[in-house]
Protein backbone atom coordinates (compact mmCIF):
# COMPACT_ATOMS: atom_id res chain seq x y z
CA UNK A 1 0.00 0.00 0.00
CA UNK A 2 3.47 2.37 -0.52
CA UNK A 3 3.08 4.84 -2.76
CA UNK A 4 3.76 9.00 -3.67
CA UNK A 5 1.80 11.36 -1.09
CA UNK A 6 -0.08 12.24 -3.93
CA UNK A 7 -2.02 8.62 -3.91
CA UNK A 8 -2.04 8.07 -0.50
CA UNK A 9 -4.26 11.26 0.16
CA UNK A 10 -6.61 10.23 -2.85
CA UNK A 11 -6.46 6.70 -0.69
CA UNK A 12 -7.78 8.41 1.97
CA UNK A 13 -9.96 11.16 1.07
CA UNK A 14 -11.91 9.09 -1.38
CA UNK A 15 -13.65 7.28 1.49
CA UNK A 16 -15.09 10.12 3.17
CA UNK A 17 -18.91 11.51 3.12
CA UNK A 18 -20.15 13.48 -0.02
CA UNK A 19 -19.65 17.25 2.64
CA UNK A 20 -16.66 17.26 3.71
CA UNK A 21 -13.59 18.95 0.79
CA UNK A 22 -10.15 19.15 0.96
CA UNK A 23 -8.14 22.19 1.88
CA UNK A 24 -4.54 23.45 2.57
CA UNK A 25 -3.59 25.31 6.06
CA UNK A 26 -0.39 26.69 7.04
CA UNK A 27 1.76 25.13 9.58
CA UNK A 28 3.16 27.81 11.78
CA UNK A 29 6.67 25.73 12.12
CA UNK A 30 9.12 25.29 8.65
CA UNK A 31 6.41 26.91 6.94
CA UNK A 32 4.96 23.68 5.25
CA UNK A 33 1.44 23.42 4.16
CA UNK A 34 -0.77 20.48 5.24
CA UNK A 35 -3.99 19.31 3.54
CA UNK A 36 -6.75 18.43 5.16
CA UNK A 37 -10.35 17.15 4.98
CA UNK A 38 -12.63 19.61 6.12
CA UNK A 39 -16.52 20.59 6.49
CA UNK A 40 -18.82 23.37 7.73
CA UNK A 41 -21.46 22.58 10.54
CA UNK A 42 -24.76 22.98 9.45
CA UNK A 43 -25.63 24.75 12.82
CA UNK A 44 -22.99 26.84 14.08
CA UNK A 45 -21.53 27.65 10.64
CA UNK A 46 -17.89 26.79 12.12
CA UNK A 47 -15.52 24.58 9.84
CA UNK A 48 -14.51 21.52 11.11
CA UNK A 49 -11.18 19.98 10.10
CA UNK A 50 -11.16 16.06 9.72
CA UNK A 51 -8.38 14.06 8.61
CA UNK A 52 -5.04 14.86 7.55
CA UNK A 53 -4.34 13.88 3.89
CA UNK A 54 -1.05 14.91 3.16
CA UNK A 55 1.97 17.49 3.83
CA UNK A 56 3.74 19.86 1.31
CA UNK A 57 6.44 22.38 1.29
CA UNK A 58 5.13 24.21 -1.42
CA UNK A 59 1.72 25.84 -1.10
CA UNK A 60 0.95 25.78 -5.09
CA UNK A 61 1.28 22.12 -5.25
CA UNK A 62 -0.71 22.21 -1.96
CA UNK A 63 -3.14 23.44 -3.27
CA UNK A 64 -3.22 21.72 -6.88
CA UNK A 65 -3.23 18.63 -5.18
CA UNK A 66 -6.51 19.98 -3.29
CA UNK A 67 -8.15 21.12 -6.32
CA UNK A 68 -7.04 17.76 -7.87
CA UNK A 69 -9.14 15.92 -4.99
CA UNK A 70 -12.41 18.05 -4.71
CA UNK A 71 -12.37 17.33 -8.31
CA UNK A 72 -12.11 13.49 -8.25
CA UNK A 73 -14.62 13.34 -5.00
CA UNK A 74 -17.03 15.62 -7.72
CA UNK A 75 -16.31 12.62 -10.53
CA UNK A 76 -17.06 10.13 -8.00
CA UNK A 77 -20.12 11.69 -6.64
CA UNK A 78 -21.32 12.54 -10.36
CA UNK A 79 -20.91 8.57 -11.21
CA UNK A 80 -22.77 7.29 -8.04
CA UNK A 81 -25.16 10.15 -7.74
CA UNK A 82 -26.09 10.99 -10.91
């Protein structure tokens, strides 16, 4: 189950509900950028961060990776959900 960070955060984010997306936050230390599953309560309008997919030094490939993975969760959904 080895592979690039790349597929082991589509591994993981693939399995989670249809609400939650994937977005990059600034670590405060070595200034690396983290990606990580997140959603907004319905009720308190507060986002909640879920799992952490994967860690980057850059932020643009941080965040082309995250783009790369709301748009594979949309294919997915699309195909199950149509």
């Amino acid at each position: 189950m080895l592979g690039s960070k790349r597929e082991t955060a589509f591994r993981r984010f693939k399995h989670t509900d249809p609400c939650w997306t994937a977005e990059v936050h600034p670590v405060r230390i070595r200034g690396k950028w983290n990606i990580y599953a997140m959603r907004t309560d319905l009720d308190t309008g507060e986002k909640i961060r879920g799992q952490f997919l994967a860690a980057y030094a850059r932020r643009g490939e941080a965040e082309r990776i995250s783009r790369e993975l709301n748009f594979r969760k949309g294919e997915m959904l699309a195909v199950a959900y149509p």
